[in-house]
N, C-alpha and C. Protein backbone atom coordinates (compact mmCIF):
# COMPACT_ATOMS: atom_id res chain seq x y z
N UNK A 1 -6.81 105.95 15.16
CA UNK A 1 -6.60 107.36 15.38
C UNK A 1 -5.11 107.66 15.22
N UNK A 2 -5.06 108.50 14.29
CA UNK A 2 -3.23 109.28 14.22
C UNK A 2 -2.43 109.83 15.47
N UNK A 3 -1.65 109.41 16.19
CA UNK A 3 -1.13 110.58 17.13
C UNK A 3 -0.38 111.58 16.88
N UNK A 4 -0.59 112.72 17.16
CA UNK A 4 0.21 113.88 16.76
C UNK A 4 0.79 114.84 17.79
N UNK A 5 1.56 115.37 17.97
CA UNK A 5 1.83 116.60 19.07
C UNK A 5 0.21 117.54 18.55
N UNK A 6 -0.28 117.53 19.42
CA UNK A 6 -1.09 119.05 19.01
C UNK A 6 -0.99 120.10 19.65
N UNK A 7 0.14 120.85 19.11
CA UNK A 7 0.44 121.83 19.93
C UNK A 7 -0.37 123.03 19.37
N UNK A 8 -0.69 123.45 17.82
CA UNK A 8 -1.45 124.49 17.65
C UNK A 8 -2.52 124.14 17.78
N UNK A 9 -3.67 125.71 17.86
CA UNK A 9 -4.76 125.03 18.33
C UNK A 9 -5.70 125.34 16.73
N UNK A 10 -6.46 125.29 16.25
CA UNK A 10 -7.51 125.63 15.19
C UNK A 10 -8.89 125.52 15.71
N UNK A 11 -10.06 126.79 15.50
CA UNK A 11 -10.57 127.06 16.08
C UNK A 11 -11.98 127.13 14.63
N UNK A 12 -12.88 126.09 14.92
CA UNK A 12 -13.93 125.96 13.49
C UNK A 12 -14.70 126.54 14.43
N UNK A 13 -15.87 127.64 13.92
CA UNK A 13 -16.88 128.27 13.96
C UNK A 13 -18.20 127.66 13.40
N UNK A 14 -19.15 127.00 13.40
CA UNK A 14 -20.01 127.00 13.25
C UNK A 14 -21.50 127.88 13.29
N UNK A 15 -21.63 128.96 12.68
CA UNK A 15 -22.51 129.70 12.98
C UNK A 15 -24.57 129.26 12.44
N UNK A 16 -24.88 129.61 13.46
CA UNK A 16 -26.30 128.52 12.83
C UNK A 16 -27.28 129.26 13.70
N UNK A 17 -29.08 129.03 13.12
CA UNK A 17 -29.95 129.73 13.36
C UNK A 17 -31.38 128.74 12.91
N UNK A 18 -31.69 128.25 13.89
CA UNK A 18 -32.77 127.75 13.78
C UNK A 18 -32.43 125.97 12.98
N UNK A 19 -31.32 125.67 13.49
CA UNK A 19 -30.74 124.38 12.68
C UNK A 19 -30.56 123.08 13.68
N UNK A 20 -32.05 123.18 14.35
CA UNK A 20 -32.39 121.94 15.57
C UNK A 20 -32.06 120.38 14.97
N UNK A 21 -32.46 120.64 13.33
CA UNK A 21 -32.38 119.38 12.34
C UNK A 21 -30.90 118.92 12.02
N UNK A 22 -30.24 119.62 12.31
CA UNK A 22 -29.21 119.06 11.53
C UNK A 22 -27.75 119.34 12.68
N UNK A 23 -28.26 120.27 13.67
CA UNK A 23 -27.04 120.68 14.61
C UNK A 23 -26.55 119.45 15.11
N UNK A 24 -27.12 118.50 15.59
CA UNK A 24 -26.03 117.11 16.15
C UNK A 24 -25.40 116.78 15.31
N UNK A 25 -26.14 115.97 14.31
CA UNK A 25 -25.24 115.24 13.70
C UNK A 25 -24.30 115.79 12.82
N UNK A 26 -24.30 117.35 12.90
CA UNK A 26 -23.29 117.81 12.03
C UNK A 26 -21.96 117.91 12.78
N UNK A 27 -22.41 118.44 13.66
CA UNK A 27 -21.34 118.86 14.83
C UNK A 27 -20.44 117.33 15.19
N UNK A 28 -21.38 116.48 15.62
CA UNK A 28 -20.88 114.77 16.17
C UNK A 28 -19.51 114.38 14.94
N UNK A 29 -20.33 114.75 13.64
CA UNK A 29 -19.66 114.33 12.36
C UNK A 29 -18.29 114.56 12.13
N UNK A 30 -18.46 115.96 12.05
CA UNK A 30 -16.91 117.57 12.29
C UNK A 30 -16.12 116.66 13.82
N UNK A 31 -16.79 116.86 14.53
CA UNK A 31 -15.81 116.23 16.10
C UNK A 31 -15.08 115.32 15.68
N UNK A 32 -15.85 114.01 15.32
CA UNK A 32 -15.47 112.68 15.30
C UNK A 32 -14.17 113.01 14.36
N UNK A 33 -14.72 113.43 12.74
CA UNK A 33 -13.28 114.11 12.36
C UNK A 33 -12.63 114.60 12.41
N UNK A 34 -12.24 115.77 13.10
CA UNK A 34 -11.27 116.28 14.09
C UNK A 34 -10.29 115.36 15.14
N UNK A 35 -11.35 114.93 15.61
CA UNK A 35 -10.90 113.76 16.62
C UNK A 35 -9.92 112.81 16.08
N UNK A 36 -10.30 112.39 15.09
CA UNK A 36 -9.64 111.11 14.55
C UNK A 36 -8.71 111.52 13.45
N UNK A 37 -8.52 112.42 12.90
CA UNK A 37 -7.60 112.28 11.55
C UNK A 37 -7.09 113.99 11.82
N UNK A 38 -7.13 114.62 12.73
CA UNK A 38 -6.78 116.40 12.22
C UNK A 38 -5.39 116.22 13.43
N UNK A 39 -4.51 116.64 12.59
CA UNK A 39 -3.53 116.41 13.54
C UNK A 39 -3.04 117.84 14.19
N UNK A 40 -3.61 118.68 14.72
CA UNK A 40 -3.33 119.58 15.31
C UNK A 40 -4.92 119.51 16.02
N UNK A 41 -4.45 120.73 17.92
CA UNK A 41 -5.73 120.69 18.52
C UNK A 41 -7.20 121.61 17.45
N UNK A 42 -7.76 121.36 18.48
CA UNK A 42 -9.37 122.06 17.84
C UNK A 42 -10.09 122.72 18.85
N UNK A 43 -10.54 123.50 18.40
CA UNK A 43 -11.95 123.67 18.93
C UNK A 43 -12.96 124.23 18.58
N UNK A 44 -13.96 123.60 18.10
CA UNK A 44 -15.76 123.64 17.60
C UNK A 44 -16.19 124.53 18.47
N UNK A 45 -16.44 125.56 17.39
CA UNK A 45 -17.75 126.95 18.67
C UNK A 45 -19.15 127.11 17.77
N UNK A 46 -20.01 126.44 18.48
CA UNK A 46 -21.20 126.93 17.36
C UNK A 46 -22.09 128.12 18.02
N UNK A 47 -21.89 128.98 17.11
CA UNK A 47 -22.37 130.57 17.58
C UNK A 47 -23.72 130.42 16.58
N UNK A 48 -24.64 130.45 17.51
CA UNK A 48 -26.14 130.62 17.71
C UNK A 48 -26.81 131.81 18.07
N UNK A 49 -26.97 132.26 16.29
CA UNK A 49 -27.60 133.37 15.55
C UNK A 49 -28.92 133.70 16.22
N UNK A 50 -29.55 133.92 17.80
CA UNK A 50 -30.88 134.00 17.89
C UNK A 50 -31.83 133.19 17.27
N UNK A 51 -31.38 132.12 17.39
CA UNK A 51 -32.47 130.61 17.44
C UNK A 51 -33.69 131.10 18.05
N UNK A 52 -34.51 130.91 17.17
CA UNK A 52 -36.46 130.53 18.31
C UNK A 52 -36.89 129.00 18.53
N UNK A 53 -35.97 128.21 18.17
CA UNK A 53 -36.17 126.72 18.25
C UNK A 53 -34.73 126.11 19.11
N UNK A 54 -35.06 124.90 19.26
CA UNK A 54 -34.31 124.23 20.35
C UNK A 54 -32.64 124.62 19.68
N UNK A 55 -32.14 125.20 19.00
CA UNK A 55 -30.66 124.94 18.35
C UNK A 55 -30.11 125.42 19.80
N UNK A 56 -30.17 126.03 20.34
CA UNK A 56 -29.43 126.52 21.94
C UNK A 56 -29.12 125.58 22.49
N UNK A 57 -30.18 124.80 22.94
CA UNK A 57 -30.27 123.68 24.13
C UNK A 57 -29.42 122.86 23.39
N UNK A 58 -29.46 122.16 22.13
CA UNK A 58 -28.76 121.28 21.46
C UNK A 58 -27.53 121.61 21.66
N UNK A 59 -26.86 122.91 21.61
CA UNK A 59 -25.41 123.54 21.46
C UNK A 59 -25.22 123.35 22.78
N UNK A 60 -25.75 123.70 23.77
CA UNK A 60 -25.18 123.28 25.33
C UNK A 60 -25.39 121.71 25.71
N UNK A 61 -26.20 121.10 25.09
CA UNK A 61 -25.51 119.59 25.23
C UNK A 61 -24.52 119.35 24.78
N UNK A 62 -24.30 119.78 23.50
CA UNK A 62 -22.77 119.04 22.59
C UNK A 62 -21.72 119.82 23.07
N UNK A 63 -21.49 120.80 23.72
CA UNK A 63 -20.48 121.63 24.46
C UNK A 63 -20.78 120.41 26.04
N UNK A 64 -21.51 120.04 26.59
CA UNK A 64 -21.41 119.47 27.53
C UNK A 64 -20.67 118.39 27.66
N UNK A 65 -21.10 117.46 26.42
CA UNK A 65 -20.54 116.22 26.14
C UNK A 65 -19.16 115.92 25.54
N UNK A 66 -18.32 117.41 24.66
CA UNK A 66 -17.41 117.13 24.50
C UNK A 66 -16.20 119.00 24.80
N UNK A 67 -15.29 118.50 25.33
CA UNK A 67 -14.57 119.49 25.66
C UNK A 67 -14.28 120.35 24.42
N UNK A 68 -13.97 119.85 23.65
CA UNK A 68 -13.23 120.66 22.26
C UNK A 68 -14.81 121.34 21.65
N UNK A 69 -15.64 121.28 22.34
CA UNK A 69 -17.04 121.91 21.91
C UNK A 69 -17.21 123.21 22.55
N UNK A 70 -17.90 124.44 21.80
CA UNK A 70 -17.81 125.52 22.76
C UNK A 70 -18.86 125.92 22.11
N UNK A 71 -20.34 126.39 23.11
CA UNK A 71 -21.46 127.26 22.21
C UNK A 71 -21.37 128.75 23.14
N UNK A 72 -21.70 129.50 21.83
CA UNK A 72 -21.95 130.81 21.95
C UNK A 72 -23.15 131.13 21.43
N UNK A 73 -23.77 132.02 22.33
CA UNK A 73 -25.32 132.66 22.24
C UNK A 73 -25.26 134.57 21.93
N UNK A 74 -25.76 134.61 20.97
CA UNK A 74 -26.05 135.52 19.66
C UNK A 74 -27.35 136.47 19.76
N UNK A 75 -27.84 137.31 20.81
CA UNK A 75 -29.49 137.75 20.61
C UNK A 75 -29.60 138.59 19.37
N UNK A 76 -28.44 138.44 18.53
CA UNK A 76 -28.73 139.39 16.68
C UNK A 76 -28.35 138.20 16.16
N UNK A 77 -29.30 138.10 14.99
CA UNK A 77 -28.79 137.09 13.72
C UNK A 77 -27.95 138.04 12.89
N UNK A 78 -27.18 137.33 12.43
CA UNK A 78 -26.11 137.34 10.86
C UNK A 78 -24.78 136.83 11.30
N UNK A 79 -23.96 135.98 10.61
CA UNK A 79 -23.26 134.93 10.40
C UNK A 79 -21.76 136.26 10.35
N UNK A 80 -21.97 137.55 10.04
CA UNK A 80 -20.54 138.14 10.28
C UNK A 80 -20.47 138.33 11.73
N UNK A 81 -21.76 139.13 12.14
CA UNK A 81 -21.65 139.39 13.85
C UNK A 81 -21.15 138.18 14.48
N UNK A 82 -21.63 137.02 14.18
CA UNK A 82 -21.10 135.78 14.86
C UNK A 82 -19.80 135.14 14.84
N UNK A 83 -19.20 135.85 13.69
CA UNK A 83 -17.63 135.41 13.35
C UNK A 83 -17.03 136.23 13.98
N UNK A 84 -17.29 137.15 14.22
CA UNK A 84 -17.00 138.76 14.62
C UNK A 84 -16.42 138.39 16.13
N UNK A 85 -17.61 138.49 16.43
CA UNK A 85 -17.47 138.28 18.12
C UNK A 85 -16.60 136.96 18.43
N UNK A 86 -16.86 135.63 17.56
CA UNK A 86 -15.94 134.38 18.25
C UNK A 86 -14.38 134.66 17.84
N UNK A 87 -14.13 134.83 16.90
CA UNK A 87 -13.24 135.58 16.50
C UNK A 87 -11.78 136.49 17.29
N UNK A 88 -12.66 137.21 17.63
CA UNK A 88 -11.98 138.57 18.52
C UNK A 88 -11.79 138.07 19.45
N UNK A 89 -12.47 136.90 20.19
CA UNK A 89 -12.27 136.48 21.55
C UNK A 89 -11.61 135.10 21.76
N UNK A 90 -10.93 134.39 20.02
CA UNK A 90 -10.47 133.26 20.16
C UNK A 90 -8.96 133.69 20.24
N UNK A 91 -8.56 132.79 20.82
CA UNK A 91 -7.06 132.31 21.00
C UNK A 91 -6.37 131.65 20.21
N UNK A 92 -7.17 130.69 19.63
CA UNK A 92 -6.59 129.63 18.28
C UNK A 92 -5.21 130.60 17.61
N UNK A 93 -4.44 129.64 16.74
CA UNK A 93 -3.87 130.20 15.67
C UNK A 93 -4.22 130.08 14.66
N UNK A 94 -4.83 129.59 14.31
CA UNK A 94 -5.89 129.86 12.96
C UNK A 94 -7.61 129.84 13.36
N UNK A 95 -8.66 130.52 12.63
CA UNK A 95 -9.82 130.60 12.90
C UNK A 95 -10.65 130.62 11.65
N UNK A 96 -11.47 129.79 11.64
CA UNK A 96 -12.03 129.70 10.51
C UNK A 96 -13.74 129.18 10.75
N UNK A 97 -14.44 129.47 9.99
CA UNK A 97 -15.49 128.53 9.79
C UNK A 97 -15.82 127.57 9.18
N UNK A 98 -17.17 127.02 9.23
CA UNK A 98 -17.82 125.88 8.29
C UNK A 98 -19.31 126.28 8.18
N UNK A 99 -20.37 125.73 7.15
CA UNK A 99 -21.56 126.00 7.44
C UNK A 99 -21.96 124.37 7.96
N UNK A 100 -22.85 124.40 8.43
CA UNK A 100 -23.69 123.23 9.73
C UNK A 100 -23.62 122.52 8.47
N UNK A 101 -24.07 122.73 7.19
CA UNK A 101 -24.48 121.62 6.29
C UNK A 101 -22.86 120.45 5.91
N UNK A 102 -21.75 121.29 6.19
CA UNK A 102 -20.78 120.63 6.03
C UNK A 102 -20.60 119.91 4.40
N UNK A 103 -21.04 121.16 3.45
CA UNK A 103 -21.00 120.67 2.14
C UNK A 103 -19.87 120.40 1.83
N UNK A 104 -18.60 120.83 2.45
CA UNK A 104 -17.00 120.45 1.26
C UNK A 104 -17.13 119.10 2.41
N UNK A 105 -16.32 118.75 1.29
CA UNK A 105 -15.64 117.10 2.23
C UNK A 105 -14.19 117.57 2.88
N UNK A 106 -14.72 117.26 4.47
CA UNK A 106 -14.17 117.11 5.36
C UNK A 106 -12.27 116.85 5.12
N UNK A 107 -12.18 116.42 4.45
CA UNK A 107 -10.91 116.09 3.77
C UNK A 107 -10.00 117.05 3.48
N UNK A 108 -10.73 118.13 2.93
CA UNK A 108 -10.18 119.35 2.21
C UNK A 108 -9.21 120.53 3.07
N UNK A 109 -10.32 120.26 4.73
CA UNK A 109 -9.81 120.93 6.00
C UNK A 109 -8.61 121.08 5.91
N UNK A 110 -7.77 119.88 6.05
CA UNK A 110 -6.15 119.69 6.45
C UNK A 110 -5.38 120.82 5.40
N UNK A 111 -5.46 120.71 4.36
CA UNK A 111 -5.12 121.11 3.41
C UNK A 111 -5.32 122.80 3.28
N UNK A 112 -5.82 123.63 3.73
CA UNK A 112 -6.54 124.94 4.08
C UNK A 112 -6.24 125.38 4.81
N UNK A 113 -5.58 124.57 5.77
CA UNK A 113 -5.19 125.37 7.45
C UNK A 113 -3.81 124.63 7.00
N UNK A 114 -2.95 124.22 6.59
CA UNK A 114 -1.91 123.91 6.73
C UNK A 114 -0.92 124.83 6.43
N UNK A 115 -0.93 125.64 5.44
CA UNK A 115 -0.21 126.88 4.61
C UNK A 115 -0.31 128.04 6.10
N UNK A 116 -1.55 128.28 6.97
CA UNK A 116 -2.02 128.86 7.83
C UNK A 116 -1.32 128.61 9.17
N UNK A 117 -0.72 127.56 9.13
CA UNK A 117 -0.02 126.81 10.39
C UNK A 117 1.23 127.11 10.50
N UNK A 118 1.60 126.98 9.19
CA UNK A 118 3.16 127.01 8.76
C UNK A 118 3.93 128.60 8.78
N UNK A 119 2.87 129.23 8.18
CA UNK A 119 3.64 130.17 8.17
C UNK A 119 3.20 130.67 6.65
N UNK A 120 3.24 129.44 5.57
CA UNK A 120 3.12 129.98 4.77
C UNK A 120 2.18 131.64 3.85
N UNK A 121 1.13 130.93 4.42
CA UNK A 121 -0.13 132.03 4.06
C UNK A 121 -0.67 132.54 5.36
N UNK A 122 -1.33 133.93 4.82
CA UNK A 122 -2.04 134.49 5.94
C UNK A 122 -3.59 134.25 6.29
N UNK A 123 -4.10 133.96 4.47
CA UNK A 123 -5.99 133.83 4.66
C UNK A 123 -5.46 132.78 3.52
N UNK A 124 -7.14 131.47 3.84
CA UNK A 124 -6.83 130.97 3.09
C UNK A 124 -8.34 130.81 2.65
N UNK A 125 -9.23 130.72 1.70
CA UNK A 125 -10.33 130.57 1.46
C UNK A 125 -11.04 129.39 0.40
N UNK A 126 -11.73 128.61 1.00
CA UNK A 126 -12.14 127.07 0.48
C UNK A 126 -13.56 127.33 -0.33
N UNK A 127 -13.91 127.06 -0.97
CA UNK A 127 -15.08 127.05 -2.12
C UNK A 127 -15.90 126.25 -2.76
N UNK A 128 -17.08 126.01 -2.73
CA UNK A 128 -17.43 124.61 -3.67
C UNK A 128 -18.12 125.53 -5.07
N UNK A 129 -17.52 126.76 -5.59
CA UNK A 129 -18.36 127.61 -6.43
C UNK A 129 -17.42 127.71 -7.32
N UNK A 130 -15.92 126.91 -7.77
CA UNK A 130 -15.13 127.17 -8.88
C UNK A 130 -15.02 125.95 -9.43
N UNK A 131 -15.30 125.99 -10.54
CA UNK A 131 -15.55 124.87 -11.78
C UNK A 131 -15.00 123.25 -11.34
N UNK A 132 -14.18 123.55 -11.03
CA UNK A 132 -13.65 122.15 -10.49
C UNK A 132 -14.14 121.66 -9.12
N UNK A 133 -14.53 121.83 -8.62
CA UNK A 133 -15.56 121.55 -7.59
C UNK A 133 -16.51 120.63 -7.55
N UNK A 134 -16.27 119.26 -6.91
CA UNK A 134 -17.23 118.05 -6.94
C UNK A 134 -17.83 118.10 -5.79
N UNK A 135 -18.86 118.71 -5.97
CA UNK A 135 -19.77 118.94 -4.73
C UNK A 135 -21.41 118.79 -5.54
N UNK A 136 -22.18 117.90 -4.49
CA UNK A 136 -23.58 117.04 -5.58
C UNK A 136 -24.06 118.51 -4.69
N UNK A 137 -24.85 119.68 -4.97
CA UNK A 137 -26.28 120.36 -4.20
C UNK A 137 -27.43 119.69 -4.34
N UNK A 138 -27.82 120.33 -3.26
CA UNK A 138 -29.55 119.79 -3.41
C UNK A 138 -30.78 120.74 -4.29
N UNK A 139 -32.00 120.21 -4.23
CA UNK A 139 -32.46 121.06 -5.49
C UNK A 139 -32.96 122.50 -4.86
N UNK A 140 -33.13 122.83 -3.78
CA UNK A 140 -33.48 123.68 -2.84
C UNK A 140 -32.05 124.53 -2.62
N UNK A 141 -30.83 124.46 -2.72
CA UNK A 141 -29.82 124.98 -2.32
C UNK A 141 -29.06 126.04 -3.95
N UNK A 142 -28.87 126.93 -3.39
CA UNK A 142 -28.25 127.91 -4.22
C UNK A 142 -26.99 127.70 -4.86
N UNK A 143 -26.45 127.83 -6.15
CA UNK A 143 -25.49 127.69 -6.17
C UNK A 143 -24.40 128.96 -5.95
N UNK A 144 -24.56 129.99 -5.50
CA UNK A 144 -24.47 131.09 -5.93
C UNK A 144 -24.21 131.32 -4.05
N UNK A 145 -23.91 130.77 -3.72
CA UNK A 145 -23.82 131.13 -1.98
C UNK A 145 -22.22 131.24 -1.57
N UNK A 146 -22.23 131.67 -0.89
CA UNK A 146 -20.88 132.22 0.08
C UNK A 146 -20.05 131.12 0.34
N UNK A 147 -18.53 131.25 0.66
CA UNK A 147 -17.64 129.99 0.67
C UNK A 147 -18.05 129.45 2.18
N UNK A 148 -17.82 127.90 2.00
CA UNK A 148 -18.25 127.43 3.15
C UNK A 148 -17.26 127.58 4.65
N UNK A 149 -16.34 127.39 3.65
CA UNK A 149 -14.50 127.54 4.49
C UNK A 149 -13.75 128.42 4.63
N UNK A 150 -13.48 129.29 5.43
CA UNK A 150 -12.37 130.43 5.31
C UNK A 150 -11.84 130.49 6.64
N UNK A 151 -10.78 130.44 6.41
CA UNK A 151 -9.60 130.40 7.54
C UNK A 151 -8.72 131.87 7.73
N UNK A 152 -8.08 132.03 8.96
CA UNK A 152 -7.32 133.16 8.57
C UNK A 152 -6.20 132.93 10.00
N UNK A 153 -5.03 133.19 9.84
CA UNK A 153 -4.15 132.96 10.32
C UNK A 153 -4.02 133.87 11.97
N UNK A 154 -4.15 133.61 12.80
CA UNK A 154 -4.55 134.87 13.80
C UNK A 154 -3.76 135.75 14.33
């Protein structure tokens, strides 16, 4: 593990709806990397779009089990209301999301929020939809979907 001062904080959003399948180990995944290689603080909020399946209960375990975890409960679905609200009420200096599927590689993070940290930039927005983009989809998944990453300086 790197040691770093982490004095700023960065604040990933996870917004999700009915994603009982995939909410641990996505979240465990994002932590562990955070944890181990992001050299500034964090904190994971997965805002839960009016789930009818267990994704709630899952989000208050993984908020239980790790501090830098935070769930928020949503009785309207859509992924702006949910940015909306964590958003307005975060503290972070930068705030951004991810989708649960965690399609960009993890890698890319540092690099996105850093310009955002500094000073340099104000928004910074990550993509797996411009030509250069090595990202495998699945055959069920759109290519044509919304950026997974967007940050904005707070």
């Amino acid at each position: 593990m790197k040691t770093a001062v982490k004095t700023r904080l960065v604040e990933v959003v996870v917004p999700v709806h009915n994603e009982q399948r995939a909410l641990r180990a996505s979240i465990e995944r994002l932590h562990g990397y955070l944890a181990g290689s992001f050299p500034y603080g964090f904190r994971i909020t997965i805002a839960d779009n009016a789930s009818s399946d267990n994704t709630w209960q899952i989000a208050q375990k993984l908020a239980a089990c790790h501090p830098e975890v935070n769930a928020v409960r949503l009785e309207e679905k859509g992924r702006g209301r949910a940015l909306r609200q964590v958003w307005a009420a975060s503290e972070a200096d930068v705030v951004s999301y991810m989708d649960v599927d965690l399609s960009t590689d993890l890698d890319a993070f540092l690099p996105l929020v850093a310009p955002l940290l500094s000073g340099h930039s104000d928004l910074a927005i990550g993509t797996r939809l411009v030509r250069t983009a090595n990202v495998v989809r699945g055959p069920k998944r759109s290519s044509s979907r919304a950026p997974t990453t967007c940050c904005c300086a707070a």
